[in-house]
Protein backbone atom coordinates (compact mmCIF):
# COMPACT_ATOMS: atom_id res chain seq x y z
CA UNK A 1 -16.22 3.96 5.71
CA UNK A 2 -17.37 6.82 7.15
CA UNK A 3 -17.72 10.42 4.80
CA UNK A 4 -20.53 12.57 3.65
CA UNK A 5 -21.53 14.66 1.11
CA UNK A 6 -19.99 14.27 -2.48
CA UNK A 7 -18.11 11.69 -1.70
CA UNK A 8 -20.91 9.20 -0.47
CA UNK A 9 -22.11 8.08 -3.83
CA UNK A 10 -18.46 7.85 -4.34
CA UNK A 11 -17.76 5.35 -1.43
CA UNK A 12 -20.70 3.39 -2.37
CA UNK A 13 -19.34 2.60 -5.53
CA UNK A 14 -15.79 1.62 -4.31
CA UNK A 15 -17.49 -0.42 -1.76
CA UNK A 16 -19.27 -2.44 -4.26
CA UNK A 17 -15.92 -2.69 -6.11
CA UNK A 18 -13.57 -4.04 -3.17
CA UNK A 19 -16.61 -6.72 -2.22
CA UNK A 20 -16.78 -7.88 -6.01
CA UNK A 21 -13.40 -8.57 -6.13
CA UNK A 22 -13.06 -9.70 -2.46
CA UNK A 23 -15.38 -12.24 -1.27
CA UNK A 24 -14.56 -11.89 2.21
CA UNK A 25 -15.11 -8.16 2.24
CA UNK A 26 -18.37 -6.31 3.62
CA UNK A 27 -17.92 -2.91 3.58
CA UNK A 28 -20.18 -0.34 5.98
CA UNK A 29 -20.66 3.36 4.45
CA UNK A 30 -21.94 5.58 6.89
CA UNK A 31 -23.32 9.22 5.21
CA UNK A 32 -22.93 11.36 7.80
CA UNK A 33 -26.27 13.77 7.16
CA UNK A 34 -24.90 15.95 9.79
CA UNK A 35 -21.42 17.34 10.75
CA UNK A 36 -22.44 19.20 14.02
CA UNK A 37 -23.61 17.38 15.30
CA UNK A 38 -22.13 14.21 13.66
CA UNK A 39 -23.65 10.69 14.53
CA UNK A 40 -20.76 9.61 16.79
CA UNK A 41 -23.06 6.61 17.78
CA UNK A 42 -23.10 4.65 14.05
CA UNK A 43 -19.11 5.81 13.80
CA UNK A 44 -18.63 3.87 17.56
CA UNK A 45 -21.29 0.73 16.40
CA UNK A 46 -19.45 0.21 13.08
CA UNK A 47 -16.27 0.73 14.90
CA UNK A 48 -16.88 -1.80 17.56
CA UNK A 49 -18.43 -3.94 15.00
CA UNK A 50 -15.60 -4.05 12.36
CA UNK A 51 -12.62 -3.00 14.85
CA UNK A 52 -11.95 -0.68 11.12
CA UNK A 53 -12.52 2.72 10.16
CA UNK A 54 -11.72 4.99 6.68
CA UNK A 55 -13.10 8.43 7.05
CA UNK A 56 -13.43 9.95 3.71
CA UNK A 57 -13.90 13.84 2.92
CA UNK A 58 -13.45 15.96 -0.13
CA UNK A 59 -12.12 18.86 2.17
CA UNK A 60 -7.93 19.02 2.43
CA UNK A 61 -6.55 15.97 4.49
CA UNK A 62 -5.45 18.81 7.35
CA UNK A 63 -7.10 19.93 9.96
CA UNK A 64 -11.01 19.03 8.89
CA UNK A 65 -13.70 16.86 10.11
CA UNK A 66 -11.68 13.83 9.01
CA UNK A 67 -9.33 14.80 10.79
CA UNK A 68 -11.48 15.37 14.43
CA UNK A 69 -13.30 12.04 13.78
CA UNK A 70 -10.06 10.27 13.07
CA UNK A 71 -8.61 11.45 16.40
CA UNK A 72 -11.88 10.82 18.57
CA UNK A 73 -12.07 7.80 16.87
CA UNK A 74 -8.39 6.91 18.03
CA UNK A 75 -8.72 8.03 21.90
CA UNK A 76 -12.27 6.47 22.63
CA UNK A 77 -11.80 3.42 20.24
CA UNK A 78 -8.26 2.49 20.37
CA UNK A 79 -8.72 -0.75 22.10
CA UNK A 80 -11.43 -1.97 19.36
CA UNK A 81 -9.06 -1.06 16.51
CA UNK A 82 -6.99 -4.33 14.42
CA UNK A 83 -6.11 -1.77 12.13
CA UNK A 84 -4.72 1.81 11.85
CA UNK A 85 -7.60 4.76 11.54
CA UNK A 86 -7.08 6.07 7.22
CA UNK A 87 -8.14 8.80 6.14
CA UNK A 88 -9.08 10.35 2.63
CA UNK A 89 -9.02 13.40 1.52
CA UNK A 90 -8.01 16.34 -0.99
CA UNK A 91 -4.58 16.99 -1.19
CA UNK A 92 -3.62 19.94 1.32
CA UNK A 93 -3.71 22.80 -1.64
CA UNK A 94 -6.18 24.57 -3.55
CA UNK A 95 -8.27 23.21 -5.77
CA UNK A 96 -8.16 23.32 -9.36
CA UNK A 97 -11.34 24.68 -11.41
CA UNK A 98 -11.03 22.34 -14.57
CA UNK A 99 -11.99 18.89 -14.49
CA UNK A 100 -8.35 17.31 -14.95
CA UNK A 101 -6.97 19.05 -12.04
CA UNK A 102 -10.41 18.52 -9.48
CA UNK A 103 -9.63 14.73 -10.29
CA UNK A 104 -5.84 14.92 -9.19
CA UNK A 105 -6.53 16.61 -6.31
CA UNK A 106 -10.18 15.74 -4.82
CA UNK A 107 -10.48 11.94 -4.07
CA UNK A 108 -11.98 9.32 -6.22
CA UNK A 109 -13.03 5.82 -6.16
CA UNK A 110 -10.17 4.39 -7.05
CA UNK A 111 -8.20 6.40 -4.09
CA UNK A 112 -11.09 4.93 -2.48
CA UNK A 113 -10.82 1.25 -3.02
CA UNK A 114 -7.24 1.59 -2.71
CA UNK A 115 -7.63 3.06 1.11
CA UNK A 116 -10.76 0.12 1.83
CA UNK A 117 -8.34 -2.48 0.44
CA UNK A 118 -5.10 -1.55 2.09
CA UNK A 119 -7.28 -1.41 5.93
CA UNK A 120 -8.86 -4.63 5.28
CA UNK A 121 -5.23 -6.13 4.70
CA UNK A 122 -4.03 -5.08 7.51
């Protein structure tokens, strides 16, 4: 898993989640403390390492840094991949201001565990 900002605390919680209910799960969450520039190293270790990446972002799914990691991801890494690259992210529309509306649209743990679970089946 690979994200930053609000939605680290986020992934760390659906991590624990999908390895409590999966014993054969380990899940990596990398906080990216930096977005330029990002720390392509840890995204190409855990890559190598897992051959599995979600990249996570509360931004809209289009056109962000999810997008540009998922793609450099896919041309340097495609050979170390057993699964597709997912990505999370808000829906591609403005957000909301009241709480029920931020949840439909922004992503939350349970899109989370949803995306973890559906790469690791793969």
């Amino acid at each position: 898993m690979v994200t930053y900002g609000a939605l680290v605390q986020k992934s760390l919680q659906a991590a624990m989640l999908v390895e409590r209910t999966d014993p054969h799960a380990s899940i990596e969450v990398i906080d990216l403390r930096t977005l330029a520039p990002y720390d392509w190293e840890s995204i190409r270790t855990s890559v190598e390492k897992t051959s599995r990446v979600v990249i996570a972002h509360e931004d809209s799914l289009s056109f962000g840094y999810g997008a540009e990691i998922a793609a450099r991801v896919a041309a340097e890494l495609f050979d170390r991949l057993d699964a597709p690259v997912r990505r999370v992210g808000a829906l591609d529309t403005w957000v909301g201001y009241h709480p029920q509306l931020e949840s439909a649209i922004l992503p939350q743990v349970e899109t989370l565990v949803s995306a973890m679970e559906q790469t690791l089946a793969y």
